[in-house]
N, C-alpha and C. Protein backbone atom coordinates (compact mmCIF):
# COMPACT_ATOMS: atom_id res chain seq x y z
N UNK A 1 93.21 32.31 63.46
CA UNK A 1 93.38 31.20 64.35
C UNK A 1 94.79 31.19 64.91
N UNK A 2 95.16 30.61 66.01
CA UNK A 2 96.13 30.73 66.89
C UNK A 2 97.35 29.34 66.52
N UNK A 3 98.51 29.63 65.86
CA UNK A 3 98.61 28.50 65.98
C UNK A 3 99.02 27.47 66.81
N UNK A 4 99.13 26.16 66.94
CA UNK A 4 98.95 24.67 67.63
C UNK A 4 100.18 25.17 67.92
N UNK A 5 101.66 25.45 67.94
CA UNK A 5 102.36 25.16 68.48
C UNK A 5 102.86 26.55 68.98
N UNK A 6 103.19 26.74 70.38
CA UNK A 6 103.82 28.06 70.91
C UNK A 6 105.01 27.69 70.30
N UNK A 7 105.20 29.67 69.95
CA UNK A 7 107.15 29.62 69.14
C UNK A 7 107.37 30.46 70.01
N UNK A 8 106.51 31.08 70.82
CA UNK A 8 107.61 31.51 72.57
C UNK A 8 108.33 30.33 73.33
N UNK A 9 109.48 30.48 73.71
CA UNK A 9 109.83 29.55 74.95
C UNK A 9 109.47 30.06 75.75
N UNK A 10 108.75 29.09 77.24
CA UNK A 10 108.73 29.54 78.52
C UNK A 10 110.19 29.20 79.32
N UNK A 11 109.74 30.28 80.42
CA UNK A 11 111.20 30.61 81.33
C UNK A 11 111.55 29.59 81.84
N UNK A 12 112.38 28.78 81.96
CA UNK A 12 113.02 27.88 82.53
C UNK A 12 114.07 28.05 82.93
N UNK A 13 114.22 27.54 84.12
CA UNK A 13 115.93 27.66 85.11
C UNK A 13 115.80 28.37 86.00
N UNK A 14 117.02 28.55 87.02
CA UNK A 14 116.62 29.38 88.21
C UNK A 14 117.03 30.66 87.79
N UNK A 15 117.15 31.42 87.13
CA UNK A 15 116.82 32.94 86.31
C UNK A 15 115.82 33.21 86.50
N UNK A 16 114.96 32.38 86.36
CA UNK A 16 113.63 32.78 86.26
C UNK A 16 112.52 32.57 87.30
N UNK A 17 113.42 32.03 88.21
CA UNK A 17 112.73 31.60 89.58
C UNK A 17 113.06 32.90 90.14
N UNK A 18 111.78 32.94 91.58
CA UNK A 18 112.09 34.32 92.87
C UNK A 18 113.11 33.61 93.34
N UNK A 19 113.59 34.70 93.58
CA UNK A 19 114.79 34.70 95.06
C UNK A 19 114.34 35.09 95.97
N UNK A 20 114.55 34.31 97.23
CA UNK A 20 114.01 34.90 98.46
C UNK A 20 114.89 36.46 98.96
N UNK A 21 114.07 36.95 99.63
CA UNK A 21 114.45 38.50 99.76
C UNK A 21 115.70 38.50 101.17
N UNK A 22 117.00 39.25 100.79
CA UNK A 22 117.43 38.69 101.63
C UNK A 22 117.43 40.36 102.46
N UNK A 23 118.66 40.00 103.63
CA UNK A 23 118.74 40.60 105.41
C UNK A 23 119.10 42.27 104.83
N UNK A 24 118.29 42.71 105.16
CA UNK A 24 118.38 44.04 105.17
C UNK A 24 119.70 44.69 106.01
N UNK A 25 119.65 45.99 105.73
CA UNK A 25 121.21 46.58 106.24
C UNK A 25 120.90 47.43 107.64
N UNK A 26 121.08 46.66 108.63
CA UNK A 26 120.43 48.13 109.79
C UNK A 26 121.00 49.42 109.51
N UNK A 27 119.75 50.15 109.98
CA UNK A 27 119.97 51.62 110.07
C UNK A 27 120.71 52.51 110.81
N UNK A 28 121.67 52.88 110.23
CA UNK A 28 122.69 53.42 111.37
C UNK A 28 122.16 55.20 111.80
N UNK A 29 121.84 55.02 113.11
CA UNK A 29 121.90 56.64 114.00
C UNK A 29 122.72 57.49 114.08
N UNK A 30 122.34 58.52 113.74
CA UNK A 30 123.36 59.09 113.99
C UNK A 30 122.26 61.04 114.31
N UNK A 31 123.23 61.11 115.92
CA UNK A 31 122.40 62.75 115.91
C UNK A 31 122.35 63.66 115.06
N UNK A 32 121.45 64.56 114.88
CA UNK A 32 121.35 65.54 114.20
C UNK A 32 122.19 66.48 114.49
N UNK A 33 122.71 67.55 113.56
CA UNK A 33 123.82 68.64 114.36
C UNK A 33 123.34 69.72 114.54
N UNK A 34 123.57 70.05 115.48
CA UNK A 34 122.95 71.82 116.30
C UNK A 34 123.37 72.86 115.04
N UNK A 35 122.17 73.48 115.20
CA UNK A 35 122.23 74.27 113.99
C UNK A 35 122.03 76.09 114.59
N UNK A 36 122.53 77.14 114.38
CA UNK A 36 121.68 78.15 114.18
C UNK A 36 121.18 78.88 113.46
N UNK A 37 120.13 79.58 113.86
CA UNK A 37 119.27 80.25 112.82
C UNK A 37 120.04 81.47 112.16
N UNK A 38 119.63 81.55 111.15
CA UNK A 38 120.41 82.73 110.26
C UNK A 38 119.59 84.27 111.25
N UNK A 39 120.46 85.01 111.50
CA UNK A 39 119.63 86.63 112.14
C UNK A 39 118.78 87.45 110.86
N UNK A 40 119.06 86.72 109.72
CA UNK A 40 118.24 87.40 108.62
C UNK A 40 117.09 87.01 108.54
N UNK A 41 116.98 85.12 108.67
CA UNK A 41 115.82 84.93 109.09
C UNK A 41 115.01 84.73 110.13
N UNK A 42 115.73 85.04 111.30
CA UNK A 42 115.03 85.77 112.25
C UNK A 42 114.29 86.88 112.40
N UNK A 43 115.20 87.99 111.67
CA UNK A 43 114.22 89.22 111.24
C UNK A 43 113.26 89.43 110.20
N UNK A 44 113.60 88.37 109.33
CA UNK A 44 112.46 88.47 108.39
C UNK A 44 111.07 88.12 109.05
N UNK A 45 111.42 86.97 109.64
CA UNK A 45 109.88 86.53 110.34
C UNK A 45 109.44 87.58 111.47
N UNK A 46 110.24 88.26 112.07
CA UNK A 46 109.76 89.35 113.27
C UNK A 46 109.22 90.05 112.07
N UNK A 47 109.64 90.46 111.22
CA UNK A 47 109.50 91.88 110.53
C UNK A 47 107.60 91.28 109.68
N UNK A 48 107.56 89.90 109.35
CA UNK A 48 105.99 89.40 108.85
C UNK A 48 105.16 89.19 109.72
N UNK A 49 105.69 89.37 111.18
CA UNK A 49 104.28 89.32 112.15
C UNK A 49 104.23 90.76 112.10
N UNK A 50 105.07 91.15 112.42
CA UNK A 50 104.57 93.25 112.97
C UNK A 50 103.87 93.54 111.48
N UNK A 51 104.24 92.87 110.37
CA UNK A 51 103.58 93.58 109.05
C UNK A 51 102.00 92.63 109.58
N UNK A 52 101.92 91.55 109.51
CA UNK A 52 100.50 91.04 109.95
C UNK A 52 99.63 92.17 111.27
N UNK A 53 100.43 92.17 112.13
CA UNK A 53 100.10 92.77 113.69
C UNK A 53 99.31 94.17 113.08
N UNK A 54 100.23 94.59 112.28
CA UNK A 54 99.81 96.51 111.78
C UNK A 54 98.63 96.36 110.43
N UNK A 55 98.63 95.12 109.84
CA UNK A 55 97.41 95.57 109.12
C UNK A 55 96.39 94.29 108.97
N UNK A 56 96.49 93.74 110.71
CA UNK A 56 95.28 93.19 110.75
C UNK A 56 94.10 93.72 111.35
N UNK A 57 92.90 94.41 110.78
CA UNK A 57 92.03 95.09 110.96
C UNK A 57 91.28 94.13 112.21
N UNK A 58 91.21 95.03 113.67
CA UNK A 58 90.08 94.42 113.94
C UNK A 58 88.91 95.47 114.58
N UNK A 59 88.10 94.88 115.42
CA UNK A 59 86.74 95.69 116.02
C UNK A 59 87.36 96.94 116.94
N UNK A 60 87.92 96.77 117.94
CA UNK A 60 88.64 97.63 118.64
C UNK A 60 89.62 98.73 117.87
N UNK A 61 90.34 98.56 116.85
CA UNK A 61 90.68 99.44 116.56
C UNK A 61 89.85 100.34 114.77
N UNK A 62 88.95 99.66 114.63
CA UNK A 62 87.96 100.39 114.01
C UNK A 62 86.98 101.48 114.92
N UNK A 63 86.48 100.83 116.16
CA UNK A 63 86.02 101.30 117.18
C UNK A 63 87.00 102.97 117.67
N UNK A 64 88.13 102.58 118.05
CA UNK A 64 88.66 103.65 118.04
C UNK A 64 89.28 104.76 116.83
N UNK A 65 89.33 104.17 116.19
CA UNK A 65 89.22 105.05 115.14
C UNK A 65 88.03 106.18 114.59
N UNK A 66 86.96 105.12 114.54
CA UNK A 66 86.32 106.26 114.31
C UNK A 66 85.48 107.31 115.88
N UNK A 67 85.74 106.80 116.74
CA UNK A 67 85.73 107.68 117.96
C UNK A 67 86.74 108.45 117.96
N UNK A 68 87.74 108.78 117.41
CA UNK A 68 88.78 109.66 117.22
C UNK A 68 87.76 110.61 115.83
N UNK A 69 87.73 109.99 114.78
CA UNK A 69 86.57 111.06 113.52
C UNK A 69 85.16 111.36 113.80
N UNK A 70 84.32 110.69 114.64
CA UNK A 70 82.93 110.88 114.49
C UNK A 70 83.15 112.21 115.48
N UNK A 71 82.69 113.05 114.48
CA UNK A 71 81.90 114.31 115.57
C UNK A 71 81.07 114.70 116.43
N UNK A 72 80.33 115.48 116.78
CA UNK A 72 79.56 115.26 118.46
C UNK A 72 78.30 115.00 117.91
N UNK A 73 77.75 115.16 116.40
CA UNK A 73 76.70 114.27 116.25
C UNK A 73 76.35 113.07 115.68
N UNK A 74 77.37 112.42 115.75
CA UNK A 74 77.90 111.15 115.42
C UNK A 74 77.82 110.46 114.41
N UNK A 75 78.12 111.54 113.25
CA UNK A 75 78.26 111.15 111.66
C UNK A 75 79.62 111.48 111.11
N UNK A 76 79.82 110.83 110.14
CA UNK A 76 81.08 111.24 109.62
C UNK A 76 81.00 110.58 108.02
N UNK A 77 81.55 111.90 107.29
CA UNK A 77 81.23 111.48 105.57
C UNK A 77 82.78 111.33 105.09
N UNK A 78 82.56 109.96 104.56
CA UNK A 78 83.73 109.43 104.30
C UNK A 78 85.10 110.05 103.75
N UNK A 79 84.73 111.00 102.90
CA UNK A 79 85.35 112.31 101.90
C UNK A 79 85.80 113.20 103.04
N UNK A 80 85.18 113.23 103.97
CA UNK A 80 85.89 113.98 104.92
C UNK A 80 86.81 113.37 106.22
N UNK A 81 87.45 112.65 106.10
CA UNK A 81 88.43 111.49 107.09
C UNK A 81 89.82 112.17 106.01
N UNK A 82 90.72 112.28 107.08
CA UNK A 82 91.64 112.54 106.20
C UNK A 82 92.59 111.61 106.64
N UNK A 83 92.94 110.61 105.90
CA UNK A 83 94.00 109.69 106.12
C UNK A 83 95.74 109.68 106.14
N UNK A 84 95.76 109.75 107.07
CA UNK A 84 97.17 110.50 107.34
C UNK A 84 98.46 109.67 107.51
N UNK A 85 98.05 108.42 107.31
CA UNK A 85 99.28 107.30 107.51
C UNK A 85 98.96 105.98 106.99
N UNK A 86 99.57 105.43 106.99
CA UNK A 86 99.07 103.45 106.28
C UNK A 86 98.23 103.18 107.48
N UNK A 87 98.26 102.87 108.67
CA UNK A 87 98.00 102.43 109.65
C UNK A 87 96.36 103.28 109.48
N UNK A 88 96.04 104.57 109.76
CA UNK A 88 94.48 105.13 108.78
C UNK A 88 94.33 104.24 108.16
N UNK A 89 95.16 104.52 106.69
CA UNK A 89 94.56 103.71 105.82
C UNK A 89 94.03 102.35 106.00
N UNK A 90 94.34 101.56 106.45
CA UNK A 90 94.39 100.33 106.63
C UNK A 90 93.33 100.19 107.19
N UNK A 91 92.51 100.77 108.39
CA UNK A 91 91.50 100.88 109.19
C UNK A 91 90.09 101.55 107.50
N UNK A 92 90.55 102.79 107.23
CA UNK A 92 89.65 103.56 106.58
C UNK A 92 89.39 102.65 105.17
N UNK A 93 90.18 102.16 104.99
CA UNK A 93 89.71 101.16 103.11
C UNK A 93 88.57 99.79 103.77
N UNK A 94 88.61 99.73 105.56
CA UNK A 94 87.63 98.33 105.72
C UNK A 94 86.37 99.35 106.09
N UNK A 95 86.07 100.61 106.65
CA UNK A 95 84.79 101.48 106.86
C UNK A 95 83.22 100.84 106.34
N UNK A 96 83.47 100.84 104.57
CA UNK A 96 82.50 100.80 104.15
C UNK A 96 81.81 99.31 104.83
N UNK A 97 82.15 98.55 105.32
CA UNK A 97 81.98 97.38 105.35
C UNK A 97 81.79 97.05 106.88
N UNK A 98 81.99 97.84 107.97
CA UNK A 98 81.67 98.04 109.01
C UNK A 98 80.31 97.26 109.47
N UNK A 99 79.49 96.95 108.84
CA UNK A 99 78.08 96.33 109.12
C UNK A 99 78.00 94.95 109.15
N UNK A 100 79.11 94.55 108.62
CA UNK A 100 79.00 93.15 108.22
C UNK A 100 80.39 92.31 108.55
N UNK A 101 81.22 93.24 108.92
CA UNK A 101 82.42 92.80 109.73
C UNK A 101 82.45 92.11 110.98
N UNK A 102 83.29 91.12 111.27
CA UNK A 102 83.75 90.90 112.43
C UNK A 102 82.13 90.03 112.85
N UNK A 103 81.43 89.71 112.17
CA UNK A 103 79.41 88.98 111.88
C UNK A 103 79.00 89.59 112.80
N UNK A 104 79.14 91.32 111.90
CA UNK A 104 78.11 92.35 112.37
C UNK A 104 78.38 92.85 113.45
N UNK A 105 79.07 92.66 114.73
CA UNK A 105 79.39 92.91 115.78
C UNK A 105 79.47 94.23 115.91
N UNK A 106 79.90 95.21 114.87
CA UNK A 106 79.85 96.51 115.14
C UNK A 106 78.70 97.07 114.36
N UNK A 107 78.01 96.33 113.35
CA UNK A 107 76.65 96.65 112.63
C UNK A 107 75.98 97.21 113.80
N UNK A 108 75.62 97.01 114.78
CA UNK A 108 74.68 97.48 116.10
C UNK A 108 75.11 98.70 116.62
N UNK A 109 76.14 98.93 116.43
CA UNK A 109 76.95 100.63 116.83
C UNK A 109 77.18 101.40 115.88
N UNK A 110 77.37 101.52 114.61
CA UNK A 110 77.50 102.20 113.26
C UNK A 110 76.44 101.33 112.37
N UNK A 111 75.88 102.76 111.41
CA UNK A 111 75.51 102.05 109.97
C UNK A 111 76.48 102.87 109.18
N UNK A 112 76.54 102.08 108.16
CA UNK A 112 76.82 103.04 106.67
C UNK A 112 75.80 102.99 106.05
N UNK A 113 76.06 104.25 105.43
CA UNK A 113 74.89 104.30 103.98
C UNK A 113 75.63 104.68 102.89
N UNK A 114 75.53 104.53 101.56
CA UNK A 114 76.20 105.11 100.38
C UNK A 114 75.64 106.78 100.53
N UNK A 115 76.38 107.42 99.74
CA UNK A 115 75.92 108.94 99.21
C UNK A 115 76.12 109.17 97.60
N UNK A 116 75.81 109.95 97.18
CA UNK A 116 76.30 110.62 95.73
C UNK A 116 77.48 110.94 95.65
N UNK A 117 78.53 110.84 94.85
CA UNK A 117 79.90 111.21 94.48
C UNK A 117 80.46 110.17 94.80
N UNK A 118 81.62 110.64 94.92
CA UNK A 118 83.00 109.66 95.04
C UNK A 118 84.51 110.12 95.59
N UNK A 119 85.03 109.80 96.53
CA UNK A 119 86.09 110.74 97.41
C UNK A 119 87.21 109.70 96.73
N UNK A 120 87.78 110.19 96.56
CA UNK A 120 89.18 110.20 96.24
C UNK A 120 90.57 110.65 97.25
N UNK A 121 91.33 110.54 97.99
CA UNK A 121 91.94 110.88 98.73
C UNK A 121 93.20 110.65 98.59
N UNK A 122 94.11 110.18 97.87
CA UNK A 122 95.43 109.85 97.21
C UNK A 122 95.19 108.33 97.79
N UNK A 123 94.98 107.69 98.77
CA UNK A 123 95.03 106.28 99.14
C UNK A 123 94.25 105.71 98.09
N UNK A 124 92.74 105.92 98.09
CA UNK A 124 91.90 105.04 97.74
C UNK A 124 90.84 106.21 96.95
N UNK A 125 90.48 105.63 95.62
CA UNK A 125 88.86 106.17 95.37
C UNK A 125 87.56 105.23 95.20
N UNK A 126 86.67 105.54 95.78
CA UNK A 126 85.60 104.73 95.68
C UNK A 126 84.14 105.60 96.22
N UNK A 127 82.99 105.16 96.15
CA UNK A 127 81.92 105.42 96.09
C UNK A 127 82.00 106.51 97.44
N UNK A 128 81.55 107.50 97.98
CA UNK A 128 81.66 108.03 99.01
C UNK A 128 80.35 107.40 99.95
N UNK A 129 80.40 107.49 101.03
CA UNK A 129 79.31 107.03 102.27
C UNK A 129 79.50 107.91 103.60
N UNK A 130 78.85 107.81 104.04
CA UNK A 130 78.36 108.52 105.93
C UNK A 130 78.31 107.28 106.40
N UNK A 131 79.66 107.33 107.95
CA UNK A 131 78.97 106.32 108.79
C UNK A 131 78.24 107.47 110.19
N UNK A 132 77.51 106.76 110.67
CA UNK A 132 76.83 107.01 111.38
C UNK A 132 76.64 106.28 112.93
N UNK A 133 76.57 106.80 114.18
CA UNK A 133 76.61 106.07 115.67
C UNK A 133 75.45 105.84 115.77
N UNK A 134 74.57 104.81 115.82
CA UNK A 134 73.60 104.21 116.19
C UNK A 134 73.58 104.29 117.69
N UNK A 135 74.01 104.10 118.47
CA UNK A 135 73.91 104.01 119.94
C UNK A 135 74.05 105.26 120.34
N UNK A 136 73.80 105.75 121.30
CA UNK A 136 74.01 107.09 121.92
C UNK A 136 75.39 106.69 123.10
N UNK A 137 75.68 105.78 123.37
CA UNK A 137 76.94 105.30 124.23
C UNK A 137 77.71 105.00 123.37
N UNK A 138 78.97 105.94 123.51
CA UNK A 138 80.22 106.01 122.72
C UNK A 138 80.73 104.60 122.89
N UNK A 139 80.69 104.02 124.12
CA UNK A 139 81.35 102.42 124.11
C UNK A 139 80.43 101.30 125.01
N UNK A 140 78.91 101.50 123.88
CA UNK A 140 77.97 100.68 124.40
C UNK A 140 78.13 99.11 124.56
N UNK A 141 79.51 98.71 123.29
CA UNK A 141 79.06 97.15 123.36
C UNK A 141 80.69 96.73 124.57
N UNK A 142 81.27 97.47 124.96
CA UNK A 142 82.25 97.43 125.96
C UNK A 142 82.20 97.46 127.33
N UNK A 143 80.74 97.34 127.74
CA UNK A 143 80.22 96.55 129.25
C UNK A 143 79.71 95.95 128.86
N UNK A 144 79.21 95.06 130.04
CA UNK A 144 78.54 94.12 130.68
C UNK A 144 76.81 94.60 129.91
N UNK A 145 75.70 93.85 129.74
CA UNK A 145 74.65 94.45 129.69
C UNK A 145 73.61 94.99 130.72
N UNK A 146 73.95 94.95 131.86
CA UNK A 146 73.28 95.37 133.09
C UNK A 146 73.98 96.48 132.94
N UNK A 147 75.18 96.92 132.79
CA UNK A 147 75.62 98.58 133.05
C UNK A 147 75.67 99.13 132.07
N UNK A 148 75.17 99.20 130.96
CA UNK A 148 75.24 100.15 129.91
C UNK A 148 75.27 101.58 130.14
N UNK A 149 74.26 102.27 131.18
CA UNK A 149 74.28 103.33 131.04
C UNK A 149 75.04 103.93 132.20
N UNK A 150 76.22 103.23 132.90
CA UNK A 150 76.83 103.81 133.92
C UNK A 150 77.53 104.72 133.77
């Protein structure tokens, strides 16, 4: 049971009263100071786009790539690409995947298929494959569709 008489005191006096909130301090302006950029980090950021620029894979330069390897019957086995620079590489490690890249866009001009073995090339080892030219026009999806065969 609680007992009958509180042995807390309540707050009494103006201690214990709010104070009204008083006048705030205006905000003093003042300009910002001209600054320049460090040339280090200027070049750092030039130097992370050209690294983005050089190994962002796209359709066109897969396209030319392997129109530079496919031979005149328009296969080429992976084990046999010889990768001769990062910039290859960079193109040749996305190959296998050519079908489903870029949503398929070049699936209609190359297939891959897997093969038996496994190529190894100092860059990369992995499963070996044949891509292959589906189209008989070296740069079928690069007109218009009325001129394909011009």
């Amino acid at each position: 049971m609680a007992p009958a008489i509180s042995l807390l005191r309540p707050p009494i006096g103006t201690p214990h009263l709010s104070i009204p909130r008083g006048r705030k301090a205006p905000i003093e302006l003042e300009a910002l100071p001209d600054f320049e950029i460090d040339p280090a980090i200027e070049a750092f950021v030039e130097a992370k786009a050209a690294y983005r620029r050089r190994t962002t894979v796209t359709a066109e330069t897969m396209t030319a790539f392997l129109d530079r390897h496919l031979g005149l019957d328009g296969t080429l086995r992976g084990s046999a690409i010889a990768v001769a620079d990062v910039d290859a590489f960079v193109v040749f490690q996305r190959l296998r995947e050519i079908d489903v890249l870029f949503e398929g866009a070049l699936g209609t001009r190359y297939a891959v298929s897997r093969v038996e073995g496994r190529l190894s090339n100092g860059w990369l080892d992995c499963p070996d494959f044949v891509i292959r030219r589906t189209s008989s026009d070296r740069h079928a999806g690069d007109r218009p569709a009325g001129n394909r065969h011009a």
